[in-house]
N, C-alpha and C. Protein backbone atom coordinates (compact mmCIF):
# COMPACT_ATOMS: atom_id res chain seq x y z
N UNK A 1 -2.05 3.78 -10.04
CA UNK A 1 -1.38 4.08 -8.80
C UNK A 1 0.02 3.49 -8.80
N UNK A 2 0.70 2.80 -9.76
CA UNK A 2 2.16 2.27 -10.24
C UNK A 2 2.35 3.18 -9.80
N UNK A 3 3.48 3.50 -8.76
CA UNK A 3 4.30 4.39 -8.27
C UNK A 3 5.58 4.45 -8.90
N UNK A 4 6.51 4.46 -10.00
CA UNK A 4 7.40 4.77 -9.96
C UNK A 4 8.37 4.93 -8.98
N UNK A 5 9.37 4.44 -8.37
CA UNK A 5 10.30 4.88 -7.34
C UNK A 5 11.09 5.08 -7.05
N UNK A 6 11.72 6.30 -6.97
CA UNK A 6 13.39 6.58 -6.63
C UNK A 6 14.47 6.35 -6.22
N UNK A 7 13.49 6.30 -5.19
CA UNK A 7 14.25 5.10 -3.99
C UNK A 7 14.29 3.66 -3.98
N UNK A 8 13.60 3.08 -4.87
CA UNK A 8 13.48 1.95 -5.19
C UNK A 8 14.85 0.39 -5.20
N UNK A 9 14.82 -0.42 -4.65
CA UNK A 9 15.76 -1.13 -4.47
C UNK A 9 16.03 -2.52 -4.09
N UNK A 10 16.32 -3.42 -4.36
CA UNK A 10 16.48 -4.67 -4.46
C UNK A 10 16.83 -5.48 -2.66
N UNK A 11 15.52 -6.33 -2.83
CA UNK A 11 15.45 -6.53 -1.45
C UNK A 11 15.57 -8.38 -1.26
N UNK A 12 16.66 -8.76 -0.37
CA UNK A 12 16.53 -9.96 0.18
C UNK A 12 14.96 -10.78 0.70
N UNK A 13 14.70 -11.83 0.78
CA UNK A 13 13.58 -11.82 1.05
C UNK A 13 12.93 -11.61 2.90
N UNK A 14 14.88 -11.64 3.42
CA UNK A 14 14.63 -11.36 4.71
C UNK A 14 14.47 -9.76 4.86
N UNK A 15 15.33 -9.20 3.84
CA UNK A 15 15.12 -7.86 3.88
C UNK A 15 13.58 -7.60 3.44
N UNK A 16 12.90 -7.81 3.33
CA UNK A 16 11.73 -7.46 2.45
C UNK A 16 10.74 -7.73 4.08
N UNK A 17 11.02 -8.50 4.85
CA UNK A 17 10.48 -8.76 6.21
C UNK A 17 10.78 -7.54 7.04
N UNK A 18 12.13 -7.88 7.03
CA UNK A 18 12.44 -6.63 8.11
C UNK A 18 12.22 -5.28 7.67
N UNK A 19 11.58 -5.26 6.73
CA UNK A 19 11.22 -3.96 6.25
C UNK A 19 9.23 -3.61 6.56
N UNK A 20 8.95 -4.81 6.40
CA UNK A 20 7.29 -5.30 6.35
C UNK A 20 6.82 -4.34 7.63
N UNK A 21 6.82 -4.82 9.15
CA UNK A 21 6.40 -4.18 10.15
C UNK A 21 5.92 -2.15 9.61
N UNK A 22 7.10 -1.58 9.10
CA UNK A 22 7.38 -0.55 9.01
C UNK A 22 5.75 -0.27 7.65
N UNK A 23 5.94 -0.73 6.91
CA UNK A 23 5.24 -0.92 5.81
C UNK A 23 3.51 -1.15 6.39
N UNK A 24 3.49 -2.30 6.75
CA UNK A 24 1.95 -2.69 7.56
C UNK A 24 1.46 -1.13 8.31
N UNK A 25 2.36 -0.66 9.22
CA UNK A 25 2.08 0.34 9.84
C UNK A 25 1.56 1.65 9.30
N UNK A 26 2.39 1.76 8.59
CA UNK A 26 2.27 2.80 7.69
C UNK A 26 0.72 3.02 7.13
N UNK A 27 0.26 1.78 6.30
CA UNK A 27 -0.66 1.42 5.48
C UNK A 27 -1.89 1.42 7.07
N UNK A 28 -1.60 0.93 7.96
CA UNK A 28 -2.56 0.69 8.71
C UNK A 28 -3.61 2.26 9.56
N UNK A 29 -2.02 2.89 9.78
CA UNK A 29 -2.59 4.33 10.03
C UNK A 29 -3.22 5.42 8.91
N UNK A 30 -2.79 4.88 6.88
CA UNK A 30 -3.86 5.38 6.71
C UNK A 30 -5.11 4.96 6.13
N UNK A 31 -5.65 3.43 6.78
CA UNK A 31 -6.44 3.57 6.54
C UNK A 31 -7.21 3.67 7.80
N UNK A 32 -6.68 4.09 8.86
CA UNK A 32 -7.31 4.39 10.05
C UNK A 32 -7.81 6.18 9.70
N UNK A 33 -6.94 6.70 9.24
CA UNK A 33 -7.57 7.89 8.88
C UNK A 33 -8.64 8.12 7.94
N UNK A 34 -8.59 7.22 6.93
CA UNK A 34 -10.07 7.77 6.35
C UNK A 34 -10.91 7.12 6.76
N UNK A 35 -10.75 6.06 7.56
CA UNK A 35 -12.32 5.10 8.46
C UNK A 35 -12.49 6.62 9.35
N UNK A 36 -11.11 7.38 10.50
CA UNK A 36 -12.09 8.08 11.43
C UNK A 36 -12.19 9.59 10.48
N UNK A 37 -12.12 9.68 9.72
CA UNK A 37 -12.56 10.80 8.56
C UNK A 37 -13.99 10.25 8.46
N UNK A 38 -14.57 9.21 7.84
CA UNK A 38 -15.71 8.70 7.25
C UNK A 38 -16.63 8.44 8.03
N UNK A 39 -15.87 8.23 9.13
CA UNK A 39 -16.82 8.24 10.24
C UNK A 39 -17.42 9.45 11.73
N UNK A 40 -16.92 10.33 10.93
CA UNK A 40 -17.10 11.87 11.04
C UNK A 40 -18.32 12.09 10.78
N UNK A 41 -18.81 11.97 9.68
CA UNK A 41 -19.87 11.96 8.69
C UNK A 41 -21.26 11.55 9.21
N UNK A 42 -21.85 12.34 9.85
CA UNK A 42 -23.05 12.42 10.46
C UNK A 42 -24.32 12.05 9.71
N UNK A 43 -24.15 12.09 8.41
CA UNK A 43 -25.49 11.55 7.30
C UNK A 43 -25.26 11.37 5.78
N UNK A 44 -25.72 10.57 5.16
CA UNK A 44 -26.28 10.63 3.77
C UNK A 44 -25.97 12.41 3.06
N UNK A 45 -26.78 13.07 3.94
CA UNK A 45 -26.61 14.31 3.11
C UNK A 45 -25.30 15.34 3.63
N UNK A 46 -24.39 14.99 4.33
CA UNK A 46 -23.29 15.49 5.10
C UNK A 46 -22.61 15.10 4.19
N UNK A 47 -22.46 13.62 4.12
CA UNK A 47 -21.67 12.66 2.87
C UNK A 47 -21.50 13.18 1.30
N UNK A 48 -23.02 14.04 1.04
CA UNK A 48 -23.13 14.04 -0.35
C UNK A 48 -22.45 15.64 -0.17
N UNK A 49 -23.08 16.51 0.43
CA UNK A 49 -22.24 17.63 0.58
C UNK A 49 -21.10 18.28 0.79
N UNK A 50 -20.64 17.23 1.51
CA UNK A 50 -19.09 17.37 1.65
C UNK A 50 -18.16 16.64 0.48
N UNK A 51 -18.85 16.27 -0.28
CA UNK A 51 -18.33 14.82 -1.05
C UNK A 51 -16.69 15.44 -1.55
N UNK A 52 -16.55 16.63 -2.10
CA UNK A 52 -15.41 17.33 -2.53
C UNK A 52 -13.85 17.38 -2.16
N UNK A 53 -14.64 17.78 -0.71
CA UNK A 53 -13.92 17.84 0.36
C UNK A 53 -13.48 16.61 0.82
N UNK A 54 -13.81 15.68 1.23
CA UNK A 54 -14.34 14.25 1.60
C UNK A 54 -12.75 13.72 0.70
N UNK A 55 -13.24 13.27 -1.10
CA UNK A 55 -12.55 12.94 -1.38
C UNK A 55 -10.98 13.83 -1.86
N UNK A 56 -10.77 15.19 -1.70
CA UNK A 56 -9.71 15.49 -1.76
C UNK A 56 -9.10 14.93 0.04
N UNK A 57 -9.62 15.07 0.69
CA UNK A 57 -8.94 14.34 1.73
C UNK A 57 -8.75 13.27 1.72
N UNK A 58 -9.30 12.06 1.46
CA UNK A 58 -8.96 11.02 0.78
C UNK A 58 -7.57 10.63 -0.08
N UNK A 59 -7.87 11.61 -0.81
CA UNK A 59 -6.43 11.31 -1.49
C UNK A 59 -5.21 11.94 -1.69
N UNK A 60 -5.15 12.86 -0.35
CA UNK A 60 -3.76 13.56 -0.03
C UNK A 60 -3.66 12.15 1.43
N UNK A 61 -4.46 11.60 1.52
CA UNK A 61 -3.91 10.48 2.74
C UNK A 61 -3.77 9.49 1.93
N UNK A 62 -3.96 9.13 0.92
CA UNK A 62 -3.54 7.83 -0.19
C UNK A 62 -2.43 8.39 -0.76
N UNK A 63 -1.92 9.14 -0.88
CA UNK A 63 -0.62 10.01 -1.61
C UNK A 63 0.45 10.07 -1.02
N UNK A 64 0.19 10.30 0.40
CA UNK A 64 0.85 10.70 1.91
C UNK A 64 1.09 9.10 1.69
N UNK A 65 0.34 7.89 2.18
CA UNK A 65 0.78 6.57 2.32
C UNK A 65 1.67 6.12 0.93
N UNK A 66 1.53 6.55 0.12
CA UNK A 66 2.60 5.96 -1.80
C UNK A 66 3.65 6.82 -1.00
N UNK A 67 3.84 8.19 -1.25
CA UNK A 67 5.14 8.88 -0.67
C UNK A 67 6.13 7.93 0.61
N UNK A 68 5.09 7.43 1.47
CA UNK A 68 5.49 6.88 3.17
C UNK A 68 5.89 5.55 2.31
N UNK A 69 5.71 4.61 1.90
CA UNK A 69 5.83 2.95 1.80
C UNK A 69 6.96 3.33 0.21
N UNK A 70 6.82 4.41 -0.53
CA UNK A 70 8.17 4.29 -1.73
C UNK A 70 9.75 4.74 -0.87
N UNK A 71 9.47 5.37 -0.01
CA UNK A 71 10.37 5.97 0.46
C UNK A 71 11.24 4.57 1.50
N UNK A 72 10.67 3.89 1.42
CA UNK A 72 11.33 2.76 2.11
C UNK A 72 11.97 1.34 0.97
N UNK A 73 11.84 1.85 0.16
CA UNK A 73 12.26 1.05 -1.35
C UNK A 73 11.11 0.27 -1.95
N UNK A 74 9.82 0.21 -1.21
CA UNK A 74 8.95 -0.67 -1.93
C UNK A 74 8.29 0.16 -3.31
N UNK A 75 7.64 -0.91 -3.94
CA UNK A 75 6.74 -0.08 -5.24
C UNK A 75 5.08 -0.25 -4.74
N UNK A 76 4.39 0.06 -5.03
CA UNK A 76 3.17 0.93 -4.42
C UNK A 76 2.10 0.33 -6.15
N UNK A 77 1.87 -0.84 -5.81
CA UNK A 77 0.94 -1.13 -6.82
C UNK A 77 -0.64 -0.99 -7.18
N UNK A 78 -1.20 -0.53 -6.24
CA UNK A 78 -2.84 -0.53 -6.27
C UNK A 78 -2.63 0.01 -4.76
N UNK A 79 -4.61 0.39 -4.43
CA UNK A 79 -4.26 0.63 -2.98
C UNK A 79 -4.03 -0.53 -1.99
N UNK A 80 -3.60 0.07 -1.21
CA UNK A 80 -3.00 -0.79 0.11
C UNK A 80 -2.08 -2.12 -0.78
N UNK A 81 -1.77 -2.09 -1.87
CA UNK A 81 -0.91 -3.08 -2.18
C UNK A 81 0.55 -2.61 -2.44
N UNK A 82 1.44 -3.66 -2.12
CA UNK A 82 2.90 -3.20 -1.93
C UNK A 82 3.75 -4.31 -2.68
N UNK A 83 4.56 -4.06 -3.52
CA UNK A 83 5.81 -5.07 -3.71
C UNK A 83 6.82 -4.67 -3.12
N UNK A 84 7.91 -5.75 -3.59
CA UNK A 84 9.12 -5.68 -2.61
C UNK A 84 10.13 -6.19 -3.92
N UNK A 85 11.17 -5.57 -4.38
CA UNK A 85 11.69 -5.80 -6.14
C UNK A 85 12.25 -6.41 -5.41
N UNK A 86 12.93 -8.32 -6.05
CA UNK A 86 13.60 -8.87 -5.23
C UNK A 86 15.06 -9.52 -6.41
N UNK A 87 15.11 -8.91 -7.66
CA UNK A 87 15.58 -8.77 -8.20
C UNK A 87 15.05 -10.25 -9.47
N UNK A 88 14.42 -10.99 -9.38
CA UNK A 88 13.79 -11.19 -10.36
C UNK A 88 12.59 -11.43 -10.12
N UNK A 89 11.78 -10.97 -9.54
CA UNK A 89 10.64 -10.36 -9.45
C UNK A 89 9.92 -9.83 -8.27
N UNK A 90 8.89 -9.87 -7.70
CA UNK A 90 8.55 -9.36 -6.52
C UNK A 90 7.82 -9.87 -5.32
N UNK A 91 8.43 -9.40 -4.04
CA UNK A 91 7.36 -10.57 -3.14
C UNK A 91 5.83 -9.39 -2.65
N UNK A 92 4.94 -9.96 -2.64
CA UNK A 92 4.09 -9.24 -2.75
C UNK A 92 3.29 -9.17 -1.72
N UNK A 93 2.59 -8.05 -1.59
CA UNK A 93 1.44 -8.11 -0.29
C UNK A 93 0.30 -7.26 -0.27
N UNK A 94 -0.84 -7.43 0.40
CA UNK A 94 -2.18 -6.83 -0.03
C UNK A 94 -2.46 -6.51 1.87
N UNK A 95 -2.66 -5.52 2.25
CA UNK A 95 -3.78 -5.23 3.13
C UNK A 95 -4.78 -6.19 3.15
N UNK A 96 -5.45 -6.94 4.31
CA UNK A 96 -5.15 -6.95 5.72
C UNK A 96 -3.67 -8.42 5.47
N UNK A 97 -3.41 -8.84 4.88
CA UNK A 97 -2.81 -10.51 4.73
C UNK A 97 -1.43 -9.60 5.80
N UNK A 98 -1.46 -11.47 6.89
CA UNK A 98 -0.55 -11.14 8.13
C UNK A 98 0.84 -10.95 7.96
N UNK A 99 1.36 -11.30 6.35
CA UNK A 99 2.83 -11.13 6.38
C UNK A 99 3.39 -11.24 4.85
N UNK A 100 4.58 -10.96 4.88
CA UNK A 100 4.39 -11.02 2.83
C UNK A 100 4.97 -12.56 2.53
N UNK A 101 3.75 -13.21 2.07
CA UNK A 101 4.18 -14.74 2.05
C UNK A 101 3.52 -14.70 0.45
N UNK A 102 3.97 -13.75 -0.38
CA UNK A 102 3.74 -14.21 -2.27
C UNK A 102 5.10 -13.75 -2.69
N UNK A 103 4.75 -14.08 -3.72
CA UNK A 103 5.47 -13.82 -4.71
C UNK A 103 5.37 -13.40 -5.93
N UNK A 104 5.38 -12.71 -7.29
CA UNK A 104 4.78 -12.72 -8.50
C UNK A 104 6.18 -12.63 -9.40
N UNK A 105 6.60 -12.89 -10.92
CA UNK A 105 7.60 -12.16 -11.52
C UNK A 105 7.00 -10.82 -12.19
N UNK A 106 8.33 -10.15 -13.04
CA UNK A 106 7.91 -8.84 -13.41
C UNK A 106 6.52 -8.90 -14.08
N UNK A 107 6.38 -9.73 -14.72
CA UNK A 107 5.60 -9.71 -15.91
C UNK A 107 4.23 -10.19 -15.68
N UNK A 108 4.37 -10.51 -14.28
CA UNK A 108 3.08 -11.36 -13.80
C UNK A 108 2.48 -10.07 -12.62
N UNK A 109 1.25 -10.16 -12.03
CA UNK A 109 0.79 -9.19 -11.36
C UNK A 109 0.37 -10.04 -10.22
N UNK A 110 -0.79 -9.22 -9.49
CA UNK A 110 -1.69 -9.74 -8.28
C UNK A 110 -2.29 -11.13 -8.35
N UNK A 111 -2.91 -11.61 -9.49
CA UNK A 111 -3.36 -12.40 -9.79
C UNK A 111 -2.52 -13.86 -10.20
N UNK A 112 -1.49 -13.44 -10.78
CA UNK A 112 -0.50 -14.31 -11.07
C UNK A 112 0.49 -14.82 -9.62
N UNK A 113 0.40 -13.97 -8.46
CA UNK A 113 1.30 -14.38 -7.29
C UNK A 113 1.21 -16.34 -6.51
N UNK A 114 2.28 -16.58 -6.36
CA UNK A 114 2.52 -17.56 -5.82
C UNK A 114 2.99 -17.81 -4.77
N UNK A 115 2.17 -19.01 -3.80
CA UNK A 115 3.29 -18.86 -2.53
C UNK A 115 4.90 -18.66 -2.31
N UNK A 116 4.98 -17.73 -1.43
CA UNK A 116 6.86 -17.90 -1.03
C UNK A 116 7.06 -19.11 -0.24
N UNK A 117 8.09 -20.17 -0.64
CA UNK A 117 8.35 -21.25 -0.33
C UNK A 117 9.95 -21.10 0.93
C-alpha cells in the first residue's frame, strides 16, 4: 500500500500538525464507512455471499482514503497509517493514536519510530 506521491512534500513539524486534523478526518470517515457497510450485513451467510461485492467496496473506500491523505502531501504507508516527509525522515502516525507524536528515518519503518521530542 506504499503510495508513491505526487504531491508529495516536505513538511515542518508544525506543518505536519496543521495538516493532521485534515488527515485524522479523512481516515476517520473511511473507516466509518466500511464499519456502516459491515454492519449492513444481516448474517454469516449475507457476509459469505456478498463477500465480492463486500470486498470490492472495501477497497474503492481504502483507495478513495490513499487518493484523499496523498493529495495533501502525506505518504500512505499501510492501512490507516500516514507519514509526513520531514526532510530527513518522517513523523509518523497510526489510526486511532491522538496526534502525530513519532518519528522514524527513511530507512527505518513503524517499528523503528521514536518519540517526537
Amino acid at each position: 500500500m506504499n503510495a508513491r506521491n505526487p504531491n508529495r512534500r516536505t513538511f515542518s513539524y508544525e506543518d505536519a500538525l496543521n495538516t493532521f486534523p485534515q488527515v485524522r478526518d479523512l481516515t476517520t470517515a473511511a473507516i466509518r464507512q466500511i464499519e456502516a457497510m459491515l454492519n449492513r450485513v444481516q448474517s454469516r451467510d449475507e457476509l459469505e455471499a456478498r463477500k465480492e461485492e463486500l470486498q470490492s467496496a472495501y477497497e474503492r473506500i481504502v483507495q478513495a482514503w490513499v487518493e484523499e491523505v496523498s493529495s495533501v502531501g502525506c505518504e500512505v504507508k499501510g492501512l490507516w497509517l500516514v507519514d509526513w516527509d520531514c526532510g530527513d525522515g518522517y513523523y509518523c502516525w497510526r489510526f486511532p493514536e491522538d496526534s502525530i507524536s513519532h518519528y522514524h528515518g527513511y530507512e527505518e519503518g513503524f517499528d523503528d519510530r521514536v518519540p517526537v521530542n
